[in-house]
N, C-alpha and C. Protein backbone atom coordinates (compact mmCIF):
# COMPACT_ATOMS: atom_id res chain seq x y z
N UNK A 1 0.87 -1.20 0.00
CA UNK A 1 0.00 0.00 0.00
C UNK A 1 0.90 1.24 0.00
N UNK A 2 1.14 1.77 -0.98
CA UNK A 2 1.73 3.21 -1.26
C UNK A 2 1.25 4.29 -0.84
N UNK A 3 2.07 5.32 -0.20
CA UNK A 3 1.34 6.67 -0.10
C UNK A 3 1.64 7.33 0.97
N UNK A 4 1.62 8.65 1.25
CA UNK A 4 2.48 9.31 1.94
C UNK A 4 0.65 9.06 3.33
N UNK A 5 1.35 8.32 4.51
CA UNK A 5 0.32 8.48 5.71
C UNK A 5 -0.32 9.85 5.81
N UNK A 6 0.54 10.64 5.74
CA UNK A 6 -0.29 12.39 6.26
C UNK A 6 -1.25 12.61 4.91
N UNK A 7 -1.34 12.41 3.71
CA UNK A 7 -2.40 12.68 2.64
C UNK A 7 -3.30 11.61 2.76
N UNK A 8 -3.18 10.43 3.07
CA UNK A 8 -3.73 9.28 3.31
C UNK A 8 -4.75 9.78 3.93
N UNK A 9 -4.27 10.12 5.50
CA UNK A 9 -5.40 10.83 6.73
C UNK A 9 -6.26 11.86 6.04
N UNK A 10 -5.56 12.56 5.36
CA UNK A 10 -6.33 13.81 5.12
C UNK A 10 -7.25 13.70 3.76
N UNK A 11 -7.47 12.50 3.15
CA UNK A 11 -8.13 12.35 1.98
C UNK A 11 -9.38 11.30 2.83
N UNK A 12 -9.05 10.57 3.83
CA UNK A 12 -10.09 10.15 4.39
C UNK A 12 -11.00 11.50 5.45
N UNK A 13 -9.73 12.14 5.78
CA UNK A 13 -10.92 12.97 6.40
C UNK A 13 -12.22 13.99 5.64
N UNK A 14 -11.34 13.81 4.41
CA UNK A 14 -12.52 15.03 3.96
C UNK A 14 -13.54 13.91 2.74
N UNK A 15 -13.08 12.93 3.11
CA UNK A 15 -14.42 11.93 2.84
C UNK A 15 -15.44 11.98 3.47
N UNK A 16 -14.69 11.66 4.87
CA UNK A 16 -15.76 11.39 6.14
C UNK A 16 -16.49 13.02 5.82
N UNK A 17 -15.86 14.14 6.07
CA UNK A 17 -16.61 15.54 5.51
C UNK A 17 -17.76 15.82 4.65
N UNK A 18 -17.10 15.34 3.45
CA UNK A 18 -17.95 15.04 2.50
C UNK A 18 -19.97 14.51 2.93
N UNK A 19 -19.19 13.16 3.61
CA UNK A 19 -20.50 12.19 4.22
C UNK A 19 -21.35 12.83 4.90
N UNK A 20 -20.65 13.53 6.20
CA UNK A 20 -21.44 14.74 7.02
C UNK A 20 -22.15 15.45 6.35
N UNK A 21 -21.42 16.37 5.67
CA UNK A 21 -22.40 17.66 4.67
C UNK A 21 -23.64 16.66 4.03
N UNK A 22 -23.17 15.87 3.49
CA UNK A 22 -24.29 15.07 3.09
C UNK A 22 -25.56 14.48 3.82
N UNK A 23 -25.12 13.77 4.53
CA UNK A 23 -25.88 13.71 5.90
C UNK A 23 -26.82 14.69 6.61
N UNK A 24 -26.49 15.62 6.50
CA UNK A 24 -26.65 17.24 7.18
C UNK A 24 -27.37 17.79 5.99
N UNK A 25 -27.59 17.77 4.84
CA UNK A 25 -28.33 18.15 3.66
C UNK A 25 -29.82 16.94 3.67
N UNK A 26 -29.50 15.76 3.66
CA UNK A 26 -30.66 14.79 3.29
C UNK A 26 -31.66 15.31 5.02
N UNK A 27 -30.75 15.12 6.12
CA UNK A 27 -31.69 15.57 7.15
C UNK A 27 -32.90 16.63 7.12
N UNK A 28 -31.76 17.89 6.89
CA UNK A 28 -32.39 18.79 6.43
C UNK A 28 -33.32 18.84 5.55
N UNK A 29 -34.00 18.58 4.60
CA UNK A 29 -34.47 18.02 3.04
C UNK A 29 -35.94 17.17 3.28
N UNK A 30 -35.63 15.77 4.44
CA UNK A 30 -36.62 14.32 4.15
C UNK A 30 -36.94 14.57 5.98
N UNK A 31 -38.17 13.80 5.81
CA UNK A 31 -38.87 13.85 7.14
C UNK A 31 -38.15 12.50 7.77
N UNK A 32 -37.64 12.79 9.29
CA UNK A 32 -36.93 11.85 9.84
C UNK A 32 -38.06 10.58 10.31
N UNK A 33 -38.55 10.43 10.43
CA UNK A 33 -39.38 9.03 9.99
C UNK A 33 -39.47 8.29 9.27
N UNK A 34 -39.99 8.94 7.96
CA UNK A 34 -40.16 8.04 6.38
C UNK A 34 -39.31 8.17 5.74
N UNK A 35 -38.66 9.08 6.19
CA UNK A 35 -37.54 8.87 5.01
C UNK A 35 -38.20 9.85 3.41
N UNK A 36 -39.03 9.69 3.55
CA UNK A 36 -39.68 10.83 2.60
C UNK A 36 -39.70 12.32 2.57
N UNK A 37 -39.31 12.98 1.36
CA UNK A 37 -38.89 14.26 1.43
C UNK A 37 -40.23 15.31 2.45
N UNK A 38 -39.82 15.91 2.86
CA UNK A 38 -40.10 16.96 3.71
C UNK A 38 -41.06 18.35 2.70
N UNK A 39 -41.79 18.79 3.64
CA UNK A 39 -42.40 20.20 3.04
C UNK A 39 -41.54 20.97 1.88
N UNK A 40 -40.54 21.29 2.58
CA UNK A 40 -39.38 22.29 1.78
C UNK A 40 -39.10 21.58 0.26
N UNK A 41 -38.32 20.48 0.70
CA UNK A 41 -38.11 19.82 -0.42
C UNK A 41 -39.20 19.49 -1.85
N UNK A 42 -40.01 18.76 -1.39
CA UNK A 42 -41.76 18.80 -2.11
C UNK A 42 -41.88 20.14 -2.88
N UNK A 43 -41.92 21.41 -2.03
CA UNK A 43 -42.07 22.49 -3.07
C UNK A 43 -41.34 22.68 -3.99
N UNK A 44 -39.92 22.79 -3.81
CA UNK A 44 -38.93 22.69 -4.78
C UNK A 44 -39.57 21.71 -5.74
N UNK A 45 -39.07 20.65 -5.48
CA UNK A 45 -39.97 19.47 -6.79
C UNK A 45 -40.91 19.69 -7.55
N UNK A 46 -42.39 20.34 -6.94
CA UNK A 46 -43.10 21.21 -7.16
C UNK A 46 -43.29 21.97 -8.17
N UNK A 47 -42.69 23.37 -7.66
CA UNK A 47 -42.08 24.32 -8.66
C UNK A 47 -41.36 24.01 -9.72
N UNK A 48 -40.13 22.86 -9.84
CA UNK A 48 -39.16 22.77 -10.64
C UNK A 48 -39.93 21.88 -12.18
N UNK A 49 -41.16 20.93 -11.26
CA UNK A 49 -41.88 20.61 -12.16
C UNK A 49 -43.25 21.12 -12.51
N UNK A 50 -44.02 22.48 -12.49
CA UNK A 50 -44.63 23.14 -12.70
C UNK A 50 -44.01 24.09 -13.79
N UNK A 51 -42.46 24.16 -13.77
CA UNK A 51 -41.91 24.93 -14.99
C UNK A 51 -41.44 24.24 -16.15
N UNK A 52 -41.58 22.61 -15.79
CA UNK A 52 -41.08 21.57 -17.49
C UNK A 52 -42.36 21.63 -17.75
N UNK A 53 -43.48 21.51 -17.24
CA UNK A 53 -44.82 21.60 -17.40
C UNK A 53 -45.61 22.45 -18.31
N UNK A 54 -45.24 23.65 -17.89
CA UNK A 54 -45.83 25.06 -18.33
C UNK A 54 -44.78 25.07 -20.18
N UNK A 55 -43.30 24.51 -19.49
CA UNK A 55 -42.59 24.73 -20.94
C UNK A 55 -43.14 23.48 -22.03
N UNK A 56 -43.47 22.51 -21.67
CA UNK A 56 -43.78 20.99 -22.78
C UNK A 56 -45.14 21.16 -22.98
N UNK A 57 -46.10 22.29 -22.16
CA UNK A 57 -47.43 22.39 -22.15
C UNK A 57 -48.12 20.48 -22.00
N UNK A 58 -47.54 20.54 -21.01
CA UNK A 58 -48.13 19.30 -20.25
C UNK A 58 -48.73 19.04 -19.42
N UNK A 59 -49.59 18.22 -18.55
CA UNK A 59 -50.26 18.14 -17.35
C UNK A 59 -49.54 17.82 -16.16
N UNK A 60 -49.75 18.32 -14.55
CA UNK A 60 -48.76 17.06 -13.99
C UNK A 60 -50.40 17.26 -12.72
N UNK A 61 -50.34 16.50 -12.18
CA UNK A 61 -51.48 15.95 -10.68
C UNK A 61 -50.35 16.56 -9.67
N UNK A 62 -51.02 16.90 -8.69
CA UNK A 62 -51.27 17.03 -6.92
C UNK A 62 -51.82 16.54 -6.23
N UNK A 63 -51.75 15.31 -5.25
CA UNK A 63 -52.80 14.89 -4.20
C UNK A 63 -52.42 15.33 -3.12
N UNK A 64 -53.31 15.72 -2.37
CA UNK A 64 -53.04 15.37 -0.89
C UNK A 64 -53.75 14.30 -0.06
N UNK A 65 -53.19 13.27 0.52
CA UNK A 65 -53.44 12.18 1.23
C UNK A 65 -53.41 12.26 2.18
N UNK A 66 -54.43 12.12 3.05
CA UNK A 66 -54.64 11.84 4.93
C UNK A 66 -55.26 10.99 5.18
N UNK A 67 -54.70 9.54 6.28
CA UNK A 67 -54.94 8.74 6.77
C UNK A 67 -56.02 9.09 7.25
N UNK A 68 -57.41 7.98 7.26
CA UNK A 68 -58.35 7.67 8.00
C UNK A 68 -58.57 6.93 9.07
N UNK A 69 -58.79 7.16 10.11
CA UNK A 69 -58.83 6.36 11.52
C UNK A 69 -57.71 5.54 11.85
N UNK A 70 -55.97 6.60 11.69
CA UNK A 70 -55.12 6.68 12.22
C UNK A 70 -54.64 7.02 13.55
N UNK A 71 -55.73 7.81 13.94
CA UNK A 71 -55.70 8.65 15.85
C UNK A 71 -55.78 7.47 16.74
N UNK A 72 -56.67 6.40 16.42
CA UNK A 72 -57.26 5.56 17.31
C UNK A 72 -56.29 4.66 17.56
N UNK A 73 -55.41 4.33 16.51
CA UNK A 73 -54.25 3.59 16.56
C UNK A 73 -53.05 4.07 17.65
N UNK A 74 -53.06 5.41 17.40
CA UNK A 74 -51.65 6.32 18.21
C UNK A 74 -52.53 5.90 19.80
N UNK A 75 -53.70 6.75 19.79
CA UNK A 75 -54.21 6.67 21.35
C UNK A 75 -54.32 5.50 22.00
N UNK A 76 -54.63 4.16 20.92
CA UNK A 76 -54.58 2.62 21.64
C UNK A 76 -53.34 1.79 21.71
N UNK A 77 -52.77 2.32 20.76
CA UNK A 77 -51.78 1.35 20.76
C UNK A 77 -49.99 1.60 20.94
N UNK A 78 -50.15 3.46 21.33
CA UNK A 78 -48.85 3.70 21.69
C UNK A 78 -48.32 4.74 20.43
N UNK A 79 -47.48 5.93 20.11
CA UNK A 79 -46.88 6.21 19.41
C UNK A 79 -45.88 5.35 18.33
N UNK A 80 -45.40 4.56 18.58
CA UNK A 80 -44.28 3.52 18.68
C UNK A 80 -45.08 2.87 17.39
N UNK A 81 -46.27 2.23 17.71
CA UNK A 81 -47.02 1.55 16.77
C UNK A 81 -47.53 2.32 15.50
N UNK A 82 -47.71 3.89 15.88
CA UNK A 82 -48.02 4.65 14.90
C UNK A 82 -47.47 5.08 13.88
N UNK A 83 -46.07 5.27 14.67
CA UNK A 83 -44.53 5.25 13.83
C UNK A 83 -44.57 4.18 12.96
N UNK A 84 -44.51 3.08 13.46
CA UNK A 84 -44.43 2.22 12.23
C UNK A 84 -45.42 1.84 11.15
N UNK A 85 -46.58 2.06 11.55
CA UNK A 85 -47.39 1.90 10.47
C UNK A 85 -47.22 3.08 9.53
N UNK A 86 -46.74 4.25 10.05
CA UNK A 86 -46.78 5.48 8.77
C UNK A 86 -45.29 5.21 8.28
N UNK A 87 -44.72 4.33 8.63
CA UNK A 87 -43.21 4.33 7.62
C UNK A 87 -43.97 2.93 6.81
N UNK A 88 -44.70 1.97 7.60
CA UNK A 88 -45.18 1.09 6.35
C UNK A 88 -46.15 1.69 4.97
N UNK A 89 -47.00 2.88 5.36
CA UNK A 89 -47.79 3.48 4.77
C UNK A 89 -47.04 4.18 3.75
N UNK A 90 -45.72 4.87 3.91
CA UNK A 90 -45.01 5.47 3.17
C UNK A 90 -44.63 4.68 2.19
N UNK A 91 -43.58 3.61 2.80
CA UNK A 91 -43.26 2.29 2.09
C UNK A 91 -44.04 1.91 0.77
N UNK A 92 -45.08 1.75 1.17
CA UNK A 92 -46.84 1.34 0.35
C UNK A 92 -47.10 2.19 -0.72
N UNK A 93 -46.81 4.03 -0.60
CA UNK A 93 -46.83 4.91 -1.72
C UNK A 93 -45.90 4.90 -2.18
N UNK A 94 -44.86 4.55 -2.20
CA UNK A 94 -43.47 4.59 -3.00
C UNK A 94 -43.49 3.38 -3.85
N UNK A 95 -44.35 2.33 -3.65
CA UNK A 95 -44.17 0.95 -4.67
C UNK A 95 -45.01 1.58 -5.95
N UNK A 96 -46.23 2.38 -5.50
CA UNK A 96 -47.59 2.55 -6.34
C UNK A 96 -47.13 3.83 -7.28
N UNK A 97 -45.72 4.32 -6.73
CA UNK A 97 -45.40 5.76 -8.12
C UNK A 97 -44.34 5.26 -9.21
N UNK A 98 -44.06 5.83 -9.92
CA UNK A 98 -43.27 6.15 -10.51
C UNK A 98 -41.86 6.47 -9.87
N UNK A 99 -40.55 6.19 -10.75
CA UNK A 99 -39.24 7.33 -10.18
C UNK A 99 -39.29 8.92 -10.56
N UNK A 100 -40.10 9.17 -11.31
CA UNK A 100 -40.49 10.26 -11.85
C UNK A 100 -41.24 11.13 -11.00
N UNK A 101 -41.73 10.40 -10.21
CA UNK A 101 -43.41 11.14 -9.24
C UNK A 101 -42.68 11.07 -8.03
N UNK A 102 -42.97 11.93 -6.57
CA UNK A 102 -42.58 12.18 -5.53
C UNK A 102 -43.31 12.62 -4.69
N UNK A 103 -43.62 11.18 -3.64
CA UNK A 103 -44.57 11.80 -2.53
C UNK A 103 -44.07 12.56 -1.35
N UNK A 104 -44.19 13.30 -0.43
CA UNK A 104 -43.24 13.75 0.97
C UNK A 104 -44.51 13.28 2.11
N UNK A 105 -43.98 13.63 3.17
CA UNK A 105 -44.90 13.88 4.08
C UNK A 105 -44.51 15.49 4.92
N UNK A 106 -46.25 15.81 5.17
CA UNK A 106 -46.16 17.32 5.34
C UNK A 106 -46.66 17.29 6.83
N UNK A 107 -46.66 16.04 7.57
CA UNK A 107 -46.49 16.22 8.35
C UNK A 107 -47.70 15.13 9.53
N UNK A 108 -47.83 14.78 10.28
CA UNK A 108 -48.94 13.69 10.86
C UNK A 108 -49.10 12.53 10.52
N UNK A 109 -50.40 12.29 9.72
CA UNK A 109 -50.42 11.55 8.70
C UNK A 109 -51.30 11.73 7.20
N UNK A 110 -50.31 13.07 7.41
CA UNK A 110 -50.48 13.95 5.66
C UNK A 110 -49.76 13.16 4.45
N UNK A 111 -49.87 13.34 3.92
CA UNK A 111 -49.04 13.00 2.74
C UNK A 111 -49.74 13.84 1.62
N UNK A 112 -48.36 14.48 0.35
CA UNK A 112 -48.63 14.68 -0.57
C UNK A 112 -47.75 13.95 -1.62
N UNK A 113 -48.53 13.69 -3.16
CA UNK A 113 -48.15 13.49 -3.99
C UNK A 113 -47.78 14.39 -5.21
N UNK A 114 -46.64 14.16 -5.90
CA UNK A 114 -46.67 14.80 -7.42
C UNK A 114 -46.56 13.59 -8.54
N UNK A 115 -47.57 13.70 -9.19
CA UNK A 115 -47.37 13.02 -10.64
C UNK A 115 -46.97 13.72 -11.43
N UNK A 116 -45.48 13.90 -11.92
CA UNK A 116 -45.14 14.83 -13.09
C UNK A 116 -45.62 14.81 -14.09
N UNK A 117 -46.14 14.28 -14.50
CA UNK A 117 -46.85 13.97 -16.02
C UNK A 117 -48.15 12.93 -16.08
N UNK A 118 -48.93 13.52 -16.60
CA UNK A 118 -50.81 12.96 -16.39
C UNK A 118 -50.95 13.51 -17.30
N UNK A 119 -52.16 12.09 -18.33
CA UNK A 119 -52.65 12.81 -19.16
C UNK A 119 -54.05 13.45 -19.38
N UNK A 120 -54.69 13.34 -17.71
CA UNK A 120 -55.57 13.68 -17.68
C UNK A 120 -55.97 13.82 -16.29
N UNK A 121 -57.28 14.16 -15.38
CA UNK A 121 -57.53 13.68 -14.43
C UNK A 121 -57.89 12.43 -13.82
N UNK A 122 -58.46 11.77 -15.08
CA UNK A 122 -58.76 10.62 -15.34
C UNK A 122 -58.15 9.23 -14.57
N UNK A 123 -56.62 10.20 -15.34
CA UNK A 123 -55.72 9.05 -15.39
C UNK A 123 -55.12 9.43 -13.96
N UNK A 124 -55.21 10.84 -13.56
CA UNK A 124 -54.74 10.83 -12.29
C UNK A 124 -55.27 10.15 -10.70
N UNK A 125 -56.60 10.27 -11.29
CA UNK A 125 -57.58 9.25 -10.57
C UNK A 125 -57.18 8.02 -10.38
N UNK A 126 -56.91 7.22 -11.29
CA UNK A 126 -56.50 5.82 -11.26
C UNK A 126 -55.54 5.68 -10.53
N UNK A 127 -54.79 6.49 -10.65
CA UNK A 127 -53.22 5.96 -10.16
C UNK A 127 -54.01 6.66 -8.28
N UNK A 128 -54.75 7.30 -7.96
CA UNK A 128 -54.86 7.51 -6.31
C UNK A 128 -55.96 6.34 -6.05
N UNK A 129 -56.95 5.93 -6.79
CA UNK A 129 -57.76 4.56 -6.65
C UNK A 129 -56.73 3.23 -6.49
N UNK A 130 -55.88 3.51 -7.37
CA UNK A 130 -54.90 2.08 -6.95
C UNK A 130 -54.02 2.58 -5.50
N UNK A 131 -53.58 3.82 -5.28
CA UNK A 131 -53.26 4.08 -3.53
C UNK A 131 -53.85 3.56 -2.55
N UNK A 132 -55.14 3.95 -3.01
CA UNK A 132 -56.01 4.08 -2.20
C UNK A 132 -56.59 2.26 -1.41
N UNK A 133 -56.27 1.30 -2.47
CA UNK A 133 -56.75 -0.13 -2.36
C UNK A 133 -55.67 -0.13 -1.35
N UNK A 134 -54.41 0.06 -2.07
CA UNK A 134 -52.92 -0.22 -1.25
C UNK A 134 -52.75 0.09 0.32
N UNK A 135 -53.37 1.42 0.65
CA UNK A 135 -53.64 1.71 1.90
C UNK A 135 -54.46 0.61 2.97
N UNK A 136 -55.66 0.61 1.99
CA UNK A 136 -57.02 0.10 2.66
C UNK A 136 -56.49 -1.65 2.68
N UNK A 137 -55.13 -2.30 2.23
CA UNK A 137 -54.85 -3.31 2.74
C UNK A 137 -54.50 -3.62 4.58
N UNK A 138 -55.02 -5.01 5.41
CA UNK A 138 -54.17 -4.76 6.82
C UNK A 138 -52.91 -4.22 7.01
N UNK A 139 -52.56 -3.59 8.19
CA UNK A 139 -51.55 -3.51 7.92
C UNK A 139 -51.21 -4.28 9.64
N UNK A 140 -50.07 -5.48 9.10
CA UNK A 140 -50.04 -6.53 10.53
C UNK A 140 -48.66 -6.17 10.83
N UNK A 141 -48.62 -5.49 12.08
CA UNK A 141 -47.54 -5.06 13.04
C UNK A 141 -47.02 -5.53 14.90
N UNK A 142 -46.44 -5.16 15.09
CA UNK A 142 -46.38 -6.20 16.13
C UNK A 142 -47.40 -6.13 17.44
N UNK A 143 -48.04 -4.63 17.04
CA UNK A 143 -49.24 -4.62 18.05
C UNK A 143 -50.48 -5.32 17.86
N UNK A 144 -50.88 -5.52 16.26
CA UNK A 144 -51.93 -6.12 15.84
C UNK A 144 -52.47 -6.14 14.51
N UNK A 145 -52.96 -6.04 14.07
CA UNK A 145 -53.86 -6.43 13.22
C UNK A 145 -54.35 -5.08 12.72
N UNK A 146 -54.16 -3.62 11.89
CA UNK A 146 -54.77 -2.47 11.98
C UNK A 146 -55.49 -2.38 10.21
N UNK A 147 -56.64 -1.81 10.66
CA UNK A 147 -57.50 -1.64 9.12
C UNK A 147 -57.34 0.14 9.45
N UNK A 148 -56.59 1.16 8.16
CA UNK A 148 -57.03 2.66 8.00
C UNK A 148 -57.24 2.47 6.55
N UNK A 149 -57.40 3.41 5.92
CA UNK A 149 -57.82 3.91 4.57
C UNK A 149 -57.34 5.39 4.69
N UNK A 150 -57.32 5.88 3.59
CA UNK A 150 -56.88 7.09 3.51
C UNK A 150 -58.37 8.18 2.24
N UNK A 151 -57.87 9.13 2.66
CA UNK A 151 -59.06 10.31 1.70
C UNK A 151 -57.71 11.08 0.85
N UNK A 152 -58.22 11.14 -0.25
CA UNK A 152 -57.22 11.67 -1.48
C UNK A 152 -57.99 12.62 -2.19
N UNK A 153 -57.27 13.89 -2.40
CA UNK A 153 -58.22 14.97 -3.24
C UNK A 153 -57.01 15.51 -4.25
N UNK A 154 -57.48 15.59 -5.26
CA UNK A 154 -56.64 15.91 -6.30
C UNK A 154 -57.05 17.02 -7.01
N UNK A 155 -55.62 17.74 -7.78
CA UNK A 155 -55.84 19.26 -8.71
C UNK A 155 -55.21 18.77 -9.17
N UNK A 156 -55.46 18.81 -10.94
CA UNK A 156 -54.77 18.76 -11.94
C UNK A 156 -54.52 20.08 -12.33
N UNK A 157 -52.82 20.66 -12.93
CA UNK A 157 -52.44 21.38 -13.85
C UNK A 157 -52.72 21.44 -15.26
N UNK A 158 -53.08 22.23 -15.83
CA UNK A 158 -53.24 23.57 -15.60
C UNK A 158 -54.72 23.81 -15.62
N UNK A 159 -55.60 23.09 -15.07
CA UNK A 159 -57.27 23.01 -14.99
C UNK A 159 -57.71 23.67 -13.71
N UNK A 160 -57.13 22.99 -12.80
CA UNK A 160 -56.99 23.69 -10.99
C UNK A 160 -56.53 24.98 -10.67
N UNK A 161 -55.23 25.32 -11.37
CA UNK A 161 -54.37 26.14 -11.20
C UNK A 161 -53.41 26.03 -11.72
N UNK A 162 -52.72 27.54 -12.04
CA UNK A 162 -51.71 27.25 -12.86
C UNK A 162 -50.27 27.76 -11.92
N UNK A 163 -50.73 27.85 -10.73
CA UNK A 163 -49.41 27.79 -9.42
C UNK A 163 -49.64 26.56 -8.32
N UNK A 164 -48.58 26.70 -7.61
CA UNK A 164 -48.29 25.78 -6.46
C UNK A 164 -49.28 26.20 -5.68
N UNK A 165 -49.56 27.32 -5.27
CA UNK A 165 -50.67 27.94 -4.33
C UNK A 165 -51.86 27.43 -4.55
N UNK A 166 -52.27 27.62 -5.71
CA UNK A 166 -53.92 26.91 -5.99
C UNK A 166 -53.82 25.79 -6.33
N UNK A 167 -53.30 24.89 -6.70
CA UNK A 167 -53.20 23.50 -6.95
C UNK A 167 -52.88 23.05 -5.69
N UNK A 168 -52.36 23.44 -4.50
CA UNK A 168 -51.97 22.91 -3.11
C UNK A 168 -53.71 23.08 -2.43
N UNK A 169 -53.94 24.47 -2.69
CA UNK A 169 -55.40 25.05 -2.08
C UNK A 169 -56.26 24.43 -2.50
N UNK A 170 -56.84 23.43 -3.77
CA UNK A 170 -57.46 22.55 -5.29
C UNK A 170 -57.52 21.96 -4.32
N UNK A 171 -56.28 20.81 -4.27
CA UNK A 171 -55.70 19.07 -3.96
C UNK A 171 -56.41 19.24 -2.32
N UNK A 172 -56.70 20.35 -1.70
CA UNK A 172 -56.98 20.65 -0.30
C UNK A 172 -58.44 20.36 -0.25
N UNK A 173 -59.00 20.98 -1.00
CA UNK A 173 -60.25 21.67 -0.58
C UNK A 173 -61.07 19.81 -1.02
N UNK A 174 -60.48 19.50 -1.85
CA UNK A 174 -60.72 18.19 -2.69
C UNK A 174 -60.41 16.87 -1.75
N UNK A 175 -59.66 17.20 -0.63
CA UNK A 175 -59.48 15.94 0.32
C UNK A 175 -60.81 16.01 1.34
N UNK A 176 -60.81 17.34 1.67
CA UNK A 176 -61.70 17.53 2.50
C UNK A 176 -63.16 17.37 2.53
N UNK A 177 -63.59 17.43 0.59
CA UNK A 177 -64.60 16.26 0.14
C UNK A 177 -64.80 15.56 -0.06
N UNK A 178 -63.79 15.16 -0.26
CA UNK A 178 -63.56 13.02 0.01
C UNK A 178 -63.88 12.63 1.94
N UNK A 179 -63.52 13.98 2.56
CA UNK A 179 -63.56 12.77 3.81
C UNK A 179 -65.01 13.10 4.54
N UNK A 180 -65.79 14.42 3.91
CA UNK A 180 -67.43 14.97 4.33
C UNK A 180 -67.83 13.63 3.24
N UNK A 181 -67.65 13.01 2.66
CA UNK A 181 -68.82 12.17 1.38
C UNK A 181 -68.21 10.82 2.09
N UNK A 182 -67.94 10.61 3.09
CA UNK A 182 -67.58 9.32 4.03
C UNK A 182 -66.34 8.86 4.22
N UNK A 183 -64.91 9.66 3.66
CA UNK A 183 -63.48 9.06 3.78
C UNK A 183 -63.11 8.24 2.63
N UNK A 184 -61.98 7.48 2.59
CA UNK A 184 -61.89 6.43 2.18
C UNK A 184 -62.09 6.35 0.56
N UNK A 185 -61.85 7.43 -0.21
CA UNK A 185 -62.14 7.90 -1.47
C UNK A 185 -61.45 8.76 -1.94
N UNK A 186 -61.81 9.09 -3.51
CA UNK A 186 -60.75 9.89 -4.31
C UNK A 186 -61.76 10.78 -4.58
N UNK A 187 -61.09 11.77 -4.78
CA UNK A 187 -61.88 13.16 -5.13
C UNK A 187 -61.30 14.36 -5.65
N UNK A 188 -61.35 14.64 -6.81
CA UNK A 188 -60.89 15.53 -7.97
C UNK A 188 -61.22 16.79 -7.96
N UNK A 189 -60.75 17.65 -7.94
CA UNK A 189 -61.32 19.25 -7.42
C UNK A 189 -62.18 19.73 -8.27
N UNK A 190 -63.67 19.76 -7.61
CA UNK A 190 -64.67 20.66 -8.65
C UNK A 190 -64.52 21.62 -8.31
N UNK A 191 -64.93 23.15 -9.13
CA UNK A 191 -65.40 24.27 -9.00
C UNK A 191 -66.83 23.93 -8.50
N UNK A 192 -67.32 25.11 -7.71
CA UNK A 192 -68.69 24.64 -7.21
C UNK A 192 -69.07 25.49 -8.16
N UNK A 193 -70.27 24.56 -8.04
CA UNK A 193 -71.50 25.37 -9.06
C UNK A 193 -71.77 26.60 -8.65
N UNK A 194 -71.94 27.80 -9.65
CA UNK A 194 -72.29 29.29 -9.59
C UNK A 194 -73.77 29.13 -8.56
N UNK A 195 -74.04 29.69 -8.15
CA UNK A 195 -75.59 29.99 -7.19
C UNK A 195 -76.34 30.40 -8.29
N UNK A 196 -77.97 29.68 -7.91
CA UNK A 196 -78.67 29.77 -8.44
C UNK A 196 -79.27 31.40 -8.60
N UNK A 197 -79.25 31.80 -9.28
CA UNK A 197 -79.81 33.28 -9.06
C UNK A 197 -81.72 33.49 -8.89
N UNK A 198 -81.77 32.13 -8.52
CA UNK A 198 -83.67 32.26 -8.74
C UNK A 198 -84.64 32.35 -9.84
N UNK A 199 -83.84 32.51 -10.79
CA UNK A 199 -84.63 31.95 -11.88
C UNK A 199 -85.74 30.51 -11.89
């Protein structure tokens, strides 16, 4: 093994350096649970693909995903148990995307999705109906036996909105009618109907 010891040391140390900064960037970046990118990060992604979008005049989806009768689990069965079912839950959306598409968690048991490219709502539908089965499978952990489902509301670009703001505010307003029409469902952002003026 050749090599002067003192460059030796000092080419491993600024490896190990290297690793840190790195380390210290992904922390920063992914939610320490799932392992899934974080708020911050998500927007970036977001934005970066709202502008290949706008330039290829293409479509891309937004969901936002929140676990259904997840609380009951934390309050019965311990934090510990909750933890792991939302890193299995994460696990579960990462088989059902694309390398192209990127879910994070924003926090609880939020989750959002990006489909960079959809050719419709249609089709964006499908792909949160097949989530949505994936969720609503048991999920068997060492506390027991747990049944949740999740509520998914989706904005498609450029129909919803043509920013992060209204397509986040869309994918929102659209979960929150999935979980008033019973949970456990997909739901695509309508405009509400204009008021009747009495005619």
């Amino acid at each position: 093994f050749q090599g002067n010891p003192a460059s030796i040391g000092t080419a491993f140390d600024i490896t190990e350096r290297k690793r840190d900064q790195e380390r210290i960037r992904f922390m920063a970046q992914h939610d320490t649970l799932t392992g899934l990118p974080n708020r911050a990060l998500f927007a970036d992604r977001l934005e970066q693909a709202l502008r290949l979008a706008r330039r290829a005049r293409t479509r891309l989806a937004l969901f936002f995903l929140d676990l259904d009768d997840f609380k009951p689990v934390n309050d019965t069965f311990g934090h510990a148990e909750g933890d792991l079912l939302l890193q299995e839950a994460a696990r579960r959306l990462r088989l059902r995307l694309r390398d192209s598409d990127t879910v994070g968690r924003i926090g609880g048991d939020e989750f959002v999705i990006l489909l960079a490219e959809v050719r419709s709502g249609e089709d964006a539908a499908q792909v949160a109906e097949d989530i949505r089965r994936e969720i609503e499978r048991p999920f068997d952990l060492p506390g027991g036996r747990h049944l949740v489902s999740c509520s998914v509301g989706i904005a498609v670009f450029p129909e919803h909105g043509e920013n992060a703001m209204a397509l986040a505010k869309h994918a929102d307003m659209a979960m929150y009618r999935a979980k008033s029409l019973g949970r456990n469902r997909v739901e695509v952002y309508r405009k509400s109907p204009p008021e009747d003026g009495g005619n």
